[in-house]
N, C-alpha and C. Protein backbone atom coordinates (compact mmCIF):
# COMPACT_ATOMS: atom_id res chain seq x y z
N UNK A 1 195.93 43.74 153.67
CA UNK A 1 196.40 42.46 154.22
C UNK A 1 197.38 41.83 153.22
N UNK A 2 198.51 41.54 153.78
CA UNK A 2 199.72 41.19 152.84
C UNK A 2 199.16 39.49 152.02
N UNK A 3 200.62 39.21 151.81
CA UNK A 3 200.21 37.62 151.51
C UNK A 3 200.64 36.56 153.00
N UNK A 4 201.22 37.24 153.62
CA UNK A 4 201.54 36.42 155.23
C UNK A 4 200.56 36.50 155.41
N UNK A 5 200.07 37.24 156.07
CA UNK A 5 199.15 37.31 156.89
C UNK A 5 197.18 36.77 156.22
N UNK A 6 196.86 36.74 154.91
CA UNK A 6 196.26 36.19 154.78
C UNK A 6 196.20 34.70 155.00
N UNK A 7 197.34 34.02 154.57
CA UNK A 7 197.66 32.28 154.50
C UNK A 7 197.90 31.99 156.07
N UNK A 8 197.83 33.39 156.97
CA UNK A 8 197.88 32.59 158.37
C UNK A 8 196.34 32.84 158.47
N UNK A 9 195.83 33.75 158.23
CA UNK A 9 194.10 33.84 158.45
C UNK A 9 193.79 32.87 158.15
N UNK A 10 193.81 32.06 156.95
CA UNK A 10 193.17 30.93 156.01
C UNK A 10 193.52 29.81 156.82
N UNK A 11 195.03 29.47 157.76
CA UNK A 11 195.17 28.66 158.74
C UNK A 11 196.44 27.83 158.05
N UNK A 12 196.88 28.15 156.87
CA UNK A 12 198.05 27.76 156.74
C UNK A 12 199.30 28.00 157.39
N UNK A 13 200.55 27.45 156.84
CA UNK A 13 201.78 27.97 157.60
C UNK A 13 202.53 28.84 156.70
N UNK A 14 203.15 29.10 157.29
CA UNK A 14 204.72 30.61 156.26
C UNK A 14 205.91 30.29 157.13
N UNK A 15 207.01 30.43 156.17
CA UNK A 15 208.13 30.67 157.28
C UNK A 15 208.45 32.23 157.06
N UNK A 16 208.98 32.50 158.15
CA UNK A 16 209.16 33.85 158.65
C UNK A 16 210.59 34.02 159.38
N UNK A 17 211.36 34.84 159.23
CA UNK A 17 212.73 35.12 159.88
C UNK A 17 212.40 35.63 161.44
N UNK A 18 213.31 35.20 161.88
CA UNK A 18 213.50 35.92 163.35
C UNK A 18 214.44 36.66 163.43
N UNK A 19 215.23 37.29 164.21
CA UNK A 19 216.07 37.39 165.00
C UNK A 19 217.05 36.30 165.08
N UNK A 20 216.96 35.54 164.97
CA UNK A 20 217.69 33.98 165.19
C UNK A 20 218.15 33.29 164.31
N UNK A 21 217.09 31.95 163.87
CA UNK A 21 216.82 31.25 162.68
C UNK A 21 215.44 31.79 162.15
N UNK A 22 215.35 30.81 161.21
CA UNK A 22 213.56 30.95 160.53
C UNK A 22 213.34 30.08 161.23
N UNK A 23 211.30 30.78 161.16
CA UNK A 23 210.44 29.88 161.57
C UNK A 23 209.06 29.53 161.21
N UNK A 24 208.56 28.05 161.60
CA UNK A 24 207.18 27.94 160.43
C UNK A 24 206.22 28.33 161.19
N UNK A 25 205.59 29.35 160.98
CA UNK A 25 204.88 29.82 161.92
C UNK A 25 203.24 29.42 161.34
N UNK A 26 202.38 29.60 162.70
CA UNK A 26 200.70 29.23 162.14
C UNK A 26 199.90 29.65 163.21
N UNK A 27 198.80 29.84 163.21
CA UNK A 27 197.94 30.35 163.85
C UNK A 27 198.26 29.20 165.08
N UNK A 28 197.78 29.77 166.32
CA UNK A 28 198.43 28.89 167.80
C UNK A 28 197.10 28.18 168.03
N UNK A 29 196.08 29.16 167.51
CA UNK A 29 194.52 28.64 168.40
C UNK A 29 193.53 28.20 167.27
N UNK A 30 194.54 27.95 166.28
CA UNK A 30 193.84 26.81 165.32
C UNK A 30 194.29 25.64 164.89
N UNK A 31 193.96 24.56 165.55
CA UNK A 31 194.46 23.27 165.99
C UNK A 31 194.75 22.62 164.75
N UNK A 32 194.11 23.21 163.50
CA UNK A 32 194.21 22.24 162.80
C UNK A 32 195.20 23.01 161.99
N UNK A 33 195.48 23.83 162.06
CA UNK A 33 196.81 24.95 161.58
C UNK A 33 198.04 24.32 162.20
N UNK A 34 197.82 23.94 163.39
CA UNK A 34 198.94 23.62 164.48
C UNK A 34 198.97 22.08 164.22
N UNK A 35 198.62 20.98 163.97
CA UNK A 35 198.37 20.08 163.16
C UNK A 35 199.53 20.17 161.98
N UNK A 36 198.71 20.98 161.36
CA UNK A 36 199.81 20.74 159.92
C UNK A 36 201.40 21.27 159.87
N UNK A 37 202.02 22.05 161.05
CA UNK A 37 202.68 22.24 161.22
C UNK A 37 203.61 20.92 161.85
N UNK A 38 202.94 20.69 162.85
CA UNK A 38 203.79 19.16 163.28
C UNK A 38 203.87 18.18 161.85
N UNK A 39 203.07 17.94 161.47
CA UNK A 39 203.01 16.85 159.90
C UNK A 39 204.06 17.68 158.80
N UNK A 40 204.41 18.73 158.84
CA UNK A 40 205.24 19.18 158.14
C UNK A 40 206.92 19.35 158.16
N UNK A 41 206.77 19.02 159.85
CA UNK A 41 208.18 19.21 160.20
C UNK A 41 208.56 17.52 160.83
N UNK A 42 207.65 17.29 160.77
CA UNK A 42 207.73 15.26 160.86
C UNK A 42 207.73 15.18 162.68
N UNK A 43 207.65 16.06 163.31
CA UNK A 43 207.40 16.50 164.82
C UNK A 43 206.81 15.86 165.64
N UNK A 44 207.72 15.40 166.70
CA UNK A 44 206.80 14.12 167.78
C UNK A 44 205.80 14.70 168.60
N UNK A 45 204.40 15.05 168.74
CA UNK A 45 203.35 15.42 169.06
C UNK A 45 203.63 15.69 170.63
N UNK A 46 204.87 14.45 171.72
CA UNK A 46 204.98 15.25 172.70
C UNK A 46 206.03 16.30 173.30
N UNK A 47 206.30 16.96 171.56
CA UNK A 47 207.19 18.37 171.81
C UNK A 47 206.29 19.09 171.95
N UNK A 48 206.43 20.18 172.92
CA UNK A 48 205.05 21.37 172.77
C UNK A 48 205.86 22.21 171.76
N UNK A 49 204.87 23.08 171.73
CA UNK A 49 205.42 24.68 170.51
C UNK A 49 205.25 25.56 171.77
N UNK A 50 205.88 26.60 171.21
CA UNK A 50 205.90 28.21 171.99
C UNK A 50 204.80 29.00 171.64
N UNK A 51 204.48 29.61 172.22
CA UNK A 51 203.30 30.66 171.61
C UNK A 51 204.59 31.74 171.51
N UNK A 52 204.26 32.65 170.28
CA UNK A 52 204.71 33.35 170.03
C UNK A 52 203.98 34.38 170.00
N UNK A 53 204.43 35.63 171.25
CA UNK A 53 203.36 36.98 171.22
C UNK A 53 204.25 37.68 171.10
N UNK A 54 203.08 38.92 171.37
CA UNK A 54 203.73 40.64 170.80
C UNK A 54 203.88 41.44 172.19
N UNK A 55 203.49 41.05 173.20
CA UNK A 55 203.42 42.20 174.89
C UNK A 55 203.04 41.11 175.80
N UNK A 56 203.93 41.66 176.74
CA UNK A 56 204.24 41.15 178.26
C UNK A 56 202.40 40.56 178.33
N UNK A 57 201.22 41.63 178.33
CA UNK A 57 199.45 41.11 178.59
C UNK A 57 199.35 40.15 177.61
N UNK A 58 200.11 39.72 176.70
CA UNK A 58 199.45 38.26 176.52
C UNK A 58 200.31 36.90 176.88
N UNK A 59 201.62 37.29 177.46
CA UNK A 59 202.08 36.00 178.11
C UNK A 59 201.65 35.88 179.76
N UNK A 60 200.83 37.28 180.01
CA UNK A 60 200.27 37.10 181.44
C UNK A 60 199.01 36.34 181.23
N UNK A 61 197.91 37.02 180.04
CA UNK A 61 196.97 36.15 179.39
C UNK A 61 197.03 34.57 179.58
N UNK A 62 198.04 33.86 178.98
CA UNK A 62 198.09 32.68 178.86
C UNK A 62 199.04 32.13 179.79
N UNK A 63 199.38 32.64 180.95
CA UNK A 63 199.96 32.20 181.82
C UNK A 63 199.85 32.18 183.59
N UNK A 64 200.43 31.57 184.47
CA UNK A 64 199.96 32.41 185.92
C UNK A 64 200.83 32.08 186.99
N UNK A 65 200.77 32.69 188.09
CA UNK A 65 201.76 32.26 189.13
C UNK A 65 203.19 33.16 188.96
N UNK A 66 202.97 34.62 188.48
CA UNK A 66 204.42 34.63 187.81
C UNK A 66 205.25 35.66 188.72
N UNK A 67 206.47 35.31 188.16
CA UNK A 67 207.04 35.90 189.53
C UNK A 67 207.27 37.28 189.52
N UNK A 68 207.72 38.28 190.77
CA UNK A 68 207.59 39.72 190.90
C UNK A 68 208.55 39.97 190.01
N UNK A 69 209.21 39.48 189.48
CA UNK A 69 210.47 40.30 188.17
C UNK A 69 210.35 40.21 186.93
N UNK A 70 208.71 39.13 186.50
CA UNK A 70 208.85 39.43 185.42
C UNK A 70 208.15 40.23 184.66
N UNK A 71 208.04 41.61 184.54
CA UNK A 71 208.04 42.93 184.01
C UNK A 71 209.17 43.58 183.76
N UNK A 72 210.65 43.12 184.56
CA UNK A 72 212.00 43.71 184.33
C UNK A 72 212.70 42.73 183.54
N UNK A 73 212.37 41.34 183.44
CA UNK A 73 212.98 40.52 182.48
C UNK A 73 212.07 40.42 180.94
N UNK A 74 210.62 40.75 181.07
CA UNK A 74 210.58 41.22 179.80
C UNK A 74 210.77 43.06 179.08
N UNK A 75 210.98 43.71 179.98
CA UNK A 75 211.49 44.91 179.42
C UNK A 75 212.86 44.98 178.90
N UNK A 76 213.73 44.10 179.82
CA UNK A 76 215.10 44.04 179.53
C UNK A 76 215.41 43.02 177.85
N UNK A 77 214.51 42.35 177.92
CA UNK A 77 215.03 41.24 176.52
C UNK A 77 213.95 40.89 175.82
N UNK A 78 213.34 41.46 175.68
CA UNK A 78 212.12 41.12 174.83
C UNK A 78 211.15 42.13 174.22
N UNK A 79 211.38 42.49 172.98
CA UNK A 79 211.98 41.37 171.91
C UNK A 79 212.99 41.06 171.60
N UNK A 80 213.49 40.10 171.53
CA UNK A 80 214.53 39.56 171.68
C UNK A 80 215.12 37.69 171.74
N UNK A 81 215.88 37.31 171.56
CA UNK A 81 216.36 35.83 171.92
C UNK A 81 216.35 35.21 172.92
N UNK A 82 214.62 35.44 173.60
CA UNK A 82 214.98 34.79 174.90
C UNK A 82 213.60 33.98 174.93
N UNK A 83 213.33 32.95 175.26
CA UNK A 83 211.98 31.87 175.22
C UNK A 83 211.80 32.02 176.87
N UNK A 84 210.60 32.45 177.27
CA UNK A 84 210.30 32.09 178.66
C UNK A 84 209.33 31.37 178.84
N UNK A 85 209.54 30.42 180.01
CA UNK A 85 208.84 28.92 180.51
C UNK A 85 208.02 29.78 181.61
N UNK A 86 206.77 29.64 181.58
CA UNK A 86 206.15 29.91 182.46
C UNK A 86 204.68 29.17 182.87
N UNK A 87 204.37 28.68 183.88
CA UNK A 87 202.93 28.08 184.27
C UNK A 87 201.93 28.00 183.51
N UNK A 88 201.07 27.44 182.59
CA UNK A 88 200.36 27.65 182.27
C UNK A 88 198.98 27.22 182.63
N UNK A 89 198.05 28.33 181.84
CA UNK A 89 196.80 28.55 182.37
C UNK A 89 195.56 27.49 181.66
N UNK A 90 194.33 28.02 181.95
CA UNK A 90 193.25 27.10 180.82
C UNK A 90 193.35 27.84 179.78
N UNK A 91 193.92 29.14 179.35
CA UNK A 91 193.60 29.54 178.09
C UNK A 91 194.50 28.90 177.08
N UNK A 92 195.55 28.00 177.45
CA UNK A 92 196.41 27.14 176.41
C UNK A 92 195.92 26.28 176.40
N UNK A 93 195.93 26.22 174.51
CA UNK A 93 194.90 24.86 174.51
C UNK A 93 196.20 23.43 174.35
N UNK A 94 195.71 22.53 174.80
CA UNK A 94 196.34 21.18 174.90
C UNK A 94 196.93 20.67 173.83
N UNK A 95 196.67 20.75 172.57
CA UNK A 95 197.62 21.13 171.42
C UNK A 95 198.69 22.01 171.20
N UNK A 96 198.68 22.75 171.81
CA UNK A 96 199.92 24.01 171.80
C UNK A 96 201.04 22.91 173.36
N UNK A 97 200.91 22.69 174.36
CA UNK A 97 202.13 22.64 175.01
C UNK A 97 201.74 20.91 175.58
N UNK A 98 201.09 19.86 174.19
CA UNK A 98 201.13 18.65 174.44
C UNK A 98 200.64 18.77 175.90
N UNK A 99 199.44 19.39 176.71
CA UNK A 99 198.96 18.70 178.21
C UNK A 99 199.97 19.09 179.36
N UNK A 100 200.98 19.59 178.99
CA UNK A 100 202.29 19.59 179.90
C UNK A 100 201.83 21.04 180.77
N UNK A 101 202.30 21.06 181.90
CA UNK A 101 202.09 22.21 182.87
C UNK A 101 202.42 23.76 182.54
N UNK A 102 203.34 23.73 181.72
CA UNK A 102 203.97 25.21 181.70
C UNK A 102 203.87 25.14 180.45
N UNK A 103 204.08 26.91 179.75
CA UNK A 103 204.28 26.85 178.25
C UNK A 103 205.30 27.62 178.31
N UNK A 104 205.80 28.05 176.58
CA UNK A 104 206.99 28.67 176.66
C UNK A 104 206.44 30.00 175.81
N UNK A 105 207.31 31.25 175.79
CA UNK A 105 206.78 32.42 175.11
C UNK A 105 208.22 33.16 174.44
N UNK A 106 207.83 33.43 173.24
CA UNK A 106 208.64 33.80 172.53
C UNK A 106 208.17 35.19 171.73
N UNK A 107 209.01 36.30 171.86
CA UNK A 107 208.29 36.94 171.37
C UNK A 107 209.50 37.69 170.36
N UNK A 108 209.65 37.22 168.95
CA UNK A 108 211.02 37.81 168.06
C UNK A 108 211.04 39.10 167.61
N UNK A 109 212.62 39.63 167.66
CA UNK A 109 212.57 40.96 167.38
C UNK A 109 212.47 41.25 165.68
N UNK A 110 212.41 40.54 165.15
CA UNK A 110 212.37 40.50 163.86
C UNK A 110 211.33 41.64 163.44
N UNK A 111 210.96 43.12 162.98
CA UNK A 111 210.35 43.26 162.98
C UNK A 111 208.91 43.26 161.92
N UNK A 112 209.10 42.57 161.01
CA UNK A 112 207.86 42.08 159.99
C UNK A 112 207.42 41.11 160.96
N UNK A 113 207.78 40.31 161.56
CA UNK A 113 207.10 38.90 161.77
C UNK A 113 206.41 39.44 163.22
N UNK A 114 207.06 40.37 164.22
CA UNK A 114 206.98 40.93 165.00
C UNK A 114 205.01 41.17 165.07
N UNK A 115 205.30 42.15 163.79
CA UNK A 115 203.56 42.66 163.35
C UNK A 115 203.00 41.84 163.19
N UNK A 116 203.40 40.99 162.43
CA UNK A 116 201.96 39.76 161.98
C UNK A 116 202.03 39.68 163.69
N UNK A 117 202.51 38.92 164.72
CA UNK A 117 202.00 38.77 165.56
C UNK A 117 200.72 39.50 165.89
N UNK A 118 201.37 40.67 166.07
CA UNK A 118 200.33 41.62 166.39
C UNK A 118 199.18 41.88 165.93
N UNK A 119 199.29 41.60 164.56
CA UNK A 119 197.80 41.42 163.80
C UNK A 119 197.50 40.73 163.92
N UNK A 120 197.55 39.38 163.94
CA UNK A 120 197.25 38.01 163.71
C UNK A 120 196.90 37.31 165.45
N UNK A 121 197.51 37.46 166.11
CA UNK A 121 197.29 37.03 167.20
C UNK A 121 198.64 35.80 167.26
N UNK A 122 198.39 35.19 168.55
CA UNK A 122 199.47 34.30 168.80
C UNK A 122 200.09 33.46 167.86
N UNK A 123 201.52 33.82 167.32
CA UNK A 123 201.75 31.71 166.40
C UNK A 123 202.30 31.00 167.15
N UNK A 124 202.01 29.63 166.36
CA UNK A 124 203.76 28.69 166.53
C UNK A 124 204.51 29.10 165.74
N UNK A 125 205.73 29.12 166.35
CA UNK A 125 206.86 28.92 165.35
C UNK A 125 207.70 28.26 165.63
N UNK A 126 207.81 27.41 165.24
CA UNK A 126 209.25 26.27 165.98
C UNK A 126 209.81 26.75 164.72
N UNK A 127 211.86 25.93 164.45
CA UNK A 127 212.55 26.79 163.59
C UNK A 127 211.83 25.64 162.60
N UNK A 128 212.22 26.76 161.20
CA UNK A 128 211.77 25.89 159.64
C UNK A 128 213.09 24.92 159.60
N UNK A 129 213.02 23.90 159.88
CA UNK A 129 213.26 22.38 159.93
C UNK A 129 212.55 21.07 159.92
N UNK A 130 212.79 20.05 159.18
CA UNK A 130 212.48 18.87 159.83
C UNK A 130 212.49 18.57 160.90
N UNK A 131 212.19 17.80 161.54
CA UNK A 131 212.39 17.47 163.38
C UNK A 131 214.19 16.68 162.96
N UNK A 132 214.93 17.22 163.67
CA UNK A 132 215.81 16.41 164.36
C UNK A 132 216.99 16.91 163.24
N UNK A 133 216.96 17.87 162.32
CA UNK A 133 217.82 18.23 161.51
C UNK A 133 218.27 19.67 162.30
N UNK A 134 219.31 20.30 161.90
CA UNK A 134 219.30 21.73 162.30
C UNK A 134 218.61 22.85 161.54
N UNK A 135 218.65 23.53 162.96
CA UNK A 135 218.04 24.92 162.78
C UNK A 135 217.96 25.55 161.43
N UNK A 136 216.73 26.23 160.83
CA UNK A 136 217.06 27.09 159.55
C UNK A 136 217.32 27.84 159.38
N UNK A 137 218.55 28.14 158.69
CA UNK A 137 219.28 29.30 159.16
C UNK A 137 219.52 30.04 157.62
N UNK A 138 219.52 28.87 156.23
CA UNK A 138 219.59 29.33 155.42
C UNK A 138 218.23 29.60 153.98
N UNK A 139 218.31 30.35 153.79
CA UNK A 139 217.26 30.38 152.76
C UNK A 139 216.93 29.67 151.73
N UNK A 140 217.83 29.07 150.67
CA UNK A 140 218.12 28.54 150.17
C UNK A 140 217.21 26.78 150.44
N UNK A 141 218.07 26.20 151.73
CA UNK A 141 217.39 25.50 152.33
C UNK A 141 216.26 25.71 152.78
N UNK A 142 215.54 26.26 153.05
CA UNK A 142 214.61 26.49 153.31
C UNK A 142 213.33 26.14 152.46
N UNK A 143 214.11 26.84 150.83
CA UNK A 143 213.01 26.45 149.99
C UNK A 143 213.12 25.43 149.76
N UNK A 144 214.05 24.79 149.59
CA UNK A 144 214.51 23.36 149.26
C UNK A 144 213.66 22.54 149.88
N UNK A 145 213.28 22.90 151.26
CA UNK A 145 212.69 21.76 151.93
C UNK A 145 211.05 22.38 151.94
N UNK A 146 210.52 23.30 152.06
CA UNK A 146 209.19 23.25 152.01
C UNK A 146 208.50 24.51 151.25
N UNK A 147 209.53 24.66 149.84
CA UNK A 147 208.98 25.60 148.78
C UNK A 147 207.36 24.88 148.18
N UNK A 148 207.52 23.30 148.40
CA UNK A 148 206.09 22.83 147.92
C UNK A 148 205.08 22.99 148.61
N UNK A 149 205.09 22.86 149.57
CA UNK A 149 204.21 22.91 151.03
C UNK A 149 203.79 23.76 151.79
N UNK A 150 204.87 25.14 151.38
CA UNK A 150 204.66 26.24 152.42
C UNK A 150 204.34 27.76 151.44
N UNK A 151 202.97 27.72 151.35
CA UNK A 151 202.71 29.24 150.41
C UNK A 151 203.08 30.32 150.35
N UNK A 152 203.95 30.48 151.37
CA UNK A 152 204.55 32.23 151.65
C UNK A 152 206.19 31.74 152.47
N UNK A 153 207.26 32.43 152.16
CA UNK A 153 208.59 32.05 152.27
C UNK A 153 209.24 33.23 151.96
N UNK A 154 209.27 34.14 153.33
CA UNK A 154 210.09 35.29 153.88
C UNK A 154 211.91 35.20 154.03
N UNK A 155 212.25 35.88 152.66
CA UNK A 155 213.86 35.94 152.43
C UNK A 155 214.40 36.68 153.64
N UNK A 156 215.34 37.00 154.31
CA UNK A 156 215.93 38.33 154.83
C UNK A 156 217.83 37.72 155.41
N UNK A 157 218.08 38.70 155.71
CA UNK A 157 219.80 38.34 155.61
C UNK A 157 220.05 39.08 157.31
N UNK A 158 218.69 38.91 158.10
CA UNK A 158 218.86 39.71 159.62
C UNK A 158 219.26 38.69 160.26
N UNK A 159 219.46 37.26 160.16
CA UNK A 159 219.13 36.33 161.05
C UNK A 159 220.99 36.21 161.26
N UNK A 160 220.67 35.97 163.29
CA UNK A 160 221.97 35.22 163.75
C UNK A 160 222.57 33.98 163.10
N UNK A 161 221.54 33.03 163.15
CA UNK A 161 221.45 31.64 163.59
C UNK A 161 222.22 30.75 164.95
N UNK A 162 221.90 31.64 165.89
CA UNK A 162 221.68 31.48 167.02
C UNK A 162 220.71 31.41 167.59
N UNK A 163 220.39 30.12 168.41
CA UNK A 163 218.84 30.09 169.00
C UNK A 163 218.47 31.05 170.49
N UNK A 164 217.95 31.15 170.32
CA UNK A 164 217.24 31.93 171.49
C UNK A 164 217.41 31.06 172.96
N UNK A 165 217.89 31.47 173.76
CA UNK A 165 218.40 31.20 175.53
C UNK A 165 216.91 30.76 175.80
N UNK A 166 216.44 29.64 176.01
CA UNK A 166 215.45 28.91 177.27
C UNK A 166 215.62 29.15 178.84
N UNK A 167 214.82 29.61 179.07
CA UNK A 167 214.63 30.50 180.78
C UNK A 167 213.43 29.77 181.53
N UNK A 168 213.77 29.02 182.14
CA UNK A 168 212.60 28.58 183.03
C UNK A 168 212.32 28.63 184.23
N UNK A 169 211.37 29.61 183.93
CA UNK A 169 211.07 30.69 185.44
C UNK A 169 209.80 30.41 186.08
N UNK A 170 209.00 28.98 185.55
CA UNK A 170 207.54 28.58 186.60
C UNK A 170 207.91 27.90 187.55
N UNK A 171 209.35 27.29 188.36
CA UNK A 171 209.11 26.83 189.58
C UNK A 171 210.13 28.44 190.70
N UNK A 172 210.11 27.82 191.67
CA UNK A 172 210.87 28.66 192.46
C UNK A 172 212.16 29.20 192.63
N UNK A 173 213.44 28.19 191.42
CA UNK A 173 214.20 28.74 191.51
C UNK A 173 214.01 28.58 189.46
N UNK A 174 214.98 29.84 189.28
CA UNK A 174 215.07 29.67 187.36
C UNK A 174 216.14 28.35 187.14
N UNK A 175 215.96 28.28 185.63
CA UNK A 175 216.59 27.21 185.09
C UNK A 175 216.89 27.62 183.82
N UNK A 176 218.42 27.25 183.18
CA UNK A 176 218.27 27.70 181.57
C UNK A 176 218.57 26.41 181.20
N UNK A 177 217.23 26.21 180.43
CA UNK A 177 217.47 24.82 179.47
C UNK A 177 217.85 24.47 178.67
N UNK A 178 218.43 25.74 177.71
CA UNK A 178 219.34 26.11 176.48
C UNK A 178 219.75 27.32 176.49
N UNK A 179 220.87 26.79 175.98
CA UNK A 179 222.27 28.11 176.48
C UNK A 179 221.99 28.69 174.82
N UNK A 180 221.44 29.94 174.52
CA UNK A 180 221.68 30.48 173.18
C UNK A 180 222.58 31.99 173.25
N UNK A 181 221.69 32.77 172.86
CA UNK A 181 222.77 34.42 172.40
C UNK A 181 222.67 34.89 173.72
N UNK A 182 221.82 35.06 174.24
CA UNK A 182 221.27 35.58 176.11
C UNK A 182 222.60 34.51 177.19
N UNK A 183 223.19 35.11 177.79
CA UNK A 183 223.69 34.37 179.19
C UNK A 183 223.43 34.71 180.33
N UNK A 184 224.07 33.56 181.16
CA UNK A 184 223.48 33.93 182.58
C UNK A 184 223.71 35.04 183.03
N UNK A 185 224.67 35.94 182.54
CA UNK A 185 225.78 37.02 183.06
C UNK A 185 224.72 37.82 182.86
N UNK A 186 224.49 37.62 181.79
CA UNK A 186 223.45 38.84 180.63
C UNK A 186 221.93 38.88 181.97
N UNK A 187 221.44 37.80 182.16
CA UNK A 187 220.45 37.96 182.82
C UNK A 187 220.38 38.25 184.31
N UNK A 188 221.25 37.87 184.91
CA UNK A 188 221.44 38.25 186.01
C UNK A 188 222.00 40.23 186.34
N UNK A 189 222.54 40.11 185.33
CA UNK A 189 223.15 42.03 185.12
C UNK A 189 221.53 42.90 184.86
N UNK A 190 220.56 42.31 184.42
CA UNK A 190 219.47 43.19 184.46
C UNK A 190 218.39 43.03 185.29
N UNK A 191 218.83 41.62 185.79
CA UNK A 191 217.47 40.96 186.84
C UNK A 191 218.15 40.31 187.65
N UNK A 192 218.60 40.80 188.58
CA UNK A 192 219.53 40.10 190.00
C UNK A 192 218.52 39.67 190.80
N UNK A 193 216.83 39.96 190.67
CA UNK A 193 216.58 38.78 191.66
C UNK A 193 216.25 37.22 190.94
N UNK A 194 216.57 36.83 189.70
CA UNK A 194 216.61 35.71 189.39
C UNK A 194 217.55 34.75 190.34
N UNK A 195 216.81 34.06 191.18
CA UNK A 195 217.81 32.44 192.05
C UNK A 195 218.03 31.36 190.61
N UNK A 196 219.07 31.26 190.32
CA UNK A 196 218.81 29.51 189.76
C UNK A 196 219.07 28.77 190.96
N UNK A 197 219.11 27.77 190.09
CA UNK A 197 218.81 26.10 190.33
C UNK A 197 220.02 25.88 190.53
N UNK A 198 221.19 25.86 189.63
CA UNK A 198 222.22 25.10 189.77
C UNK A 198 223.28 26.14 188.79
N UNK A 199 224.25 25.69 188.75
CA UNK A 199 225.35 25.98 187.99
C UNK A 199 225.65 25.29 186.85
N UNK A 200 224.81 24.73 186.27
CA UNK A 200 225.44 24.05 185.37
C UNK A 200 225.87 24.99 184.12
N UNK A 201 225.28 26.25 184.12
CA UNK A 201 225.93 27.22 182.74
C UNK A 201 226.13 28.44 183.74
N UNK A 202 227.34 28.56 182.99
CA UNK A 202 228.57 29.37 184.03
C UNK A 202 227.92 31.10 183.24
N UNK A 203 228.65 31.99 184.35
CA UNK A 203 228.05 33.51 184.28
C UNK A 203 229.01 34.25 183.44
């Protein structure tokens, strides 16, 4: 057992690279792990976090109602830069998506952080930031801001810093709520039965 993955056992946080930006990741189904993550990033309690998994059976796990394509939209992009909004079930606890109906699932291609998932079971990871500053994209910063606070602090030079495309696929037609590296073009070219909502982000 590395040093990540113990300090997430113990219920602390780490930042960890994605695919993207960094992120402070912590155990999802230990509230008081998930706790210190909001107090760390100064985080308004009614933002939810993402669960962050490793396979399609645990965003079915913690989710329901889902639609017939998504087995071709997570084969096609995931792992990968894409967050999906989907219904959620009783197995999310009310700390993870603030009480709100749906959760979101993220599952990064990064592949160290990838595993801890897998070992570890679900995190948060929102990006390693303060609330309301930008994304972490650099390392440097990173330590700067929570080398005191955060026991384990994963270097790597893989990251975009591009955020990951928001897909919200729990009502009847989809929605992208943030335009990141994924486009509509992109999603529709592997999953043509996605309907949106509207046009507001062009193909």
């Amino acid at each position: 057992m590395d040093l990540f993955e113990k300090e997430l056992e113990a219920g602390h946080a780490v930042v960890l690279p994605t695919e993207t930006v960094y992120g402070l990741f912590a155990k999802a189904l230990n509230e008081a792990a998930v706790d210190h993550v909001y107090a760390l990033k100064q985080r308004p309690r009614e933002k939810a976090m993402n669960l962050n998994i490793s396979s399609e059976a645990e965003i079915r796990f913690y989710s329901k109602n889902h639609p017939s394509y998504l087995s071709k939209l997570v084969a096609s992009f995931l792992p990968g830069p894409l967050t999906i909004i989907l219904e959620a079930n009783e197995e999310v606890p009310s700390w993870i998506n603030s009480g709100m109906a749906t959760v979101g699932f993220r599952m990064p291609a990064h592949p160290k952080t990838l595993e801890l998932i897998r070992k570890t079971g679900p995190l948060i990871g929102p990006s390693a930031n303060l609330s309301g500053h930008a994304s972490g994209t650099k390392y440097e910063a990173i330590v700067s801001e929570f080398d005191q606070v955060v026991p384990g602090i994963e270097d790597d030079d893989f990251l975009t810093g591009q955020d990951s495309t928001i897909l919200d696929i729990s009502g009847s037609k989809a929605r992208i709520l943030r335009q990141g590296f994924i486009t509509k073009a992109d999603l529709l070219a592997h999953v043509p039965e996605l309907s949106f909502e509207d046009d507001e982000f062009p193909q």
